[in-house]
C-alpha atoms as a PDB file:
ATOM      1  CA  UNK A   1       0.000   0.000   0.000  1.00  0.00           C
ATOM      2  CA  UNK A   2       0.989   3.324  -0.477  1.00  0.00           C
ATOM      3  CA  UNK A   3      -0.133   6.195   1.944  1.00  0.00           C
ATOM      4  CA  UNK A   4      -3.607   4.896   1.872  1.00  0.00           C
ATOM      5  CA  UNK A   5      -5.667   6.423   4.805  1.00  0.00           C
ATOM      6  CA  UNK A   6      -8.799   4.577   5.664  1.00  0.00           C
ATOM      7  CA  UNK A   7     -11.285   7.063   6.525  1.00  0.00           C
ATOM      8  CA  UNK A   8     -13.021   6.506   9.734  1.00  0.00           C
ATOM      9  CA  UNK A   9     -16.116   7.946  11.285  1.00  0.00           C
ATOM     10  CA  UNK A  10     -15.001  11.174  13.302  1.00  0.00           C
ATOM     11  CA  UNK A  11     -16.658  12.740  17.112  1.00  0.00           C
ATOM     12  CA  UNK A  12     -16.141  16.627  17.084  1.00  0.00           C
ATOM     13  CA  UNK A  13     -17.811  18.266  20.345  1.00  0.00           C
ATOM     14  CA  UNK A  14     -20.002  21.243  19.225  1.00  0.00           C
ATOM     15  CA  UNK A  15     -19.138  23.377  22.491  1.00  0.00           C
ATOM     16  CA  UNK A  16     -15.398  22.430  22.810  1.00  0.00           C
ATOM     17  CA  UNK A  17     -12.505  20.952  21.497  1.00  0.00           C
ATOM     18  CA  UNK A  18     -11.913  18.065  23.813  1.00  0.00           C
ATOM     19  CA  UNK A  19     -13.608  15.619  22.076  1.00  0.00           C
ATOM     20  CA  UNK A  20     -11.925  15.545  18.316  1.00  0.00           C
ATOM     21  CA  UNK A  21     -10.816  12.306  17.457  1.00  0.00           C
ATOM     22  CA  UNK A  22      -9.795  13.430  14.173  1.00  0.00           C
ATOM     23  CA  UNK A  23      -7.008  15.064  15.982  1.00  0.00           C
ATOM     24  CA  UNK A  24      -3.645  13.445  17.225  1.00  0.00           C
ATOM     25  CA  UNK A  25      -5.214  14.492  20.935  1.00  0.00           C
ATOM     26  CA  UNK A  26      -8.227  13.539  20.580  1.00  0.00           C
ATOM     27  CA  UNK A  27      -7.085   9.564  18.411  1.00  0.00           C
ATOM     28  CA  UNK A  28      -4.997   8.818  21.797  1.00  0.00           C
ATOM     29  CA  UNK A  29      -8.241   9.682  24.764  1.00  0.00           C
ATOM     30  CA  UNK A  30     -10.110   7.393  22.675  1.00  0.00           C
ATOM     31  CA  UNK A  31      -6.928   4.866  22.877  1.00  0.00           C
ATOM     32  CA  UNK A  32      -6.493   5.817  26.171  1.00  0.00           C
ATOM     33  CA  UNK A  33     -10.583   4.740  26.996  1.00  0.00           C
ATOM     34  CA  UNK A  34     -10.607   1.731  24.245  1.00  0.00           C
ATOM     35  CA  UNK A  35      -7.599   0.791  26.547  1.00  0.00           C
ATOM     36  CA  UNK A  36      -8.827   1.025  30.135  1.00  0.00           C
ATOM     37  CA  UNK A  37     -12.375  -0.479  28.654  1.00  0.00           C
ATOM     38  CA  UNK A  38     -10.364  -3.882  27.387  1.00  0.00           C
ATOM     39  CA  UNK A  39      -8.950  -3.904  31.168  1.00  0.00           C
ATOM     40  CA  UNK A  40     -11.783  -3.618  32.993  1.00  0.00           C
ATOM     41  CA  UNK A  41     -13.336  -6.661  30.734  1.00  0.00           C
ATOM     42  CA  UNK A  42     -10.428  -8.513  31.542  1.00  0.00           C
ATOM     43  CA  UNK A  43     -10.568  -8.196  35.548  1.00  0.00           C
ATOM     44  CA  UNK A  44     -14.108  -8.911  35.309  1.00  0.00           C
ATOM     45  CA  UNK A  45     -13.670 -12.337  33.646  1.00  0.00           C
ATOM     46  CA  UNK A  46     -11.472 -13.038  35.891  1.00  0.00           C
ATOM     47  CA  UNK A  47     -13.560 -12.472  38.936  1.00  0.00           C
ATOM     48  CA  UNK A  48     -15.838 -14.444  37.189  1.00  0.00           C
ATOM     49  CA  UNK A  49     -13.737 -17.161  36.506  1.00  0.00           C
ATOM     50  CA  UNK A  50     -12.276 -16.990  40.189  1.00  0.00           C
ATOM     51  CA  UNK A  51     -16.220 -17.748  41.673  1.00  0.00           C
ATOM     52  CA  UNK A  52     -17.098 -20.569  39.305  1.00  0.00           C
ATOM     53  CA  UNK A  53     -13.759 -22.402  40.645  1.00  0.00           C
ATOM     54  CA  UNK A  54     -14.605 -21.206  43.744  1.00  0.00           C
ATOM     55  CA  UNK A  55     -18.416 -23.170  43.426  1.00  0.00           C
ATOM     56  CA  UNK A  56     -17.073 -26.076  42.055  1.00  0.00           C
ATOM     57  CA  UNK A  57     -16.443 -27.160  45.493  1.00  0.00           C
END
């Protein structure tokens, strides 16, 4: 490929600028959330994993 963008759907805040993810700010908050969402959903199977064995008893 050459310097092919794929064009993605883009959030723009009407009141502010915080929320731009077609900015370089903006692409790494929703990183940054995509990020701490995965982890969450990770500790949560785990707990969930952790009572089954638990109940097995």
């Amino acid at each position: 490929m050459t310097g092919t963008k794929v064009d993605r759907p883009e959030l723009k805040e009407l009141n502010g600028s915080w929320l731009d993810t077609g900015s370089p700010p903006g692409e790494l908050m929703m990183t940054i959330f995509a990020g701490m969402a995965q982890f969450e959903r990770k500790l949560m199977l785990q707990r969930c994993n952790e009572g089954r064995e638990v109940t097995k008893f």
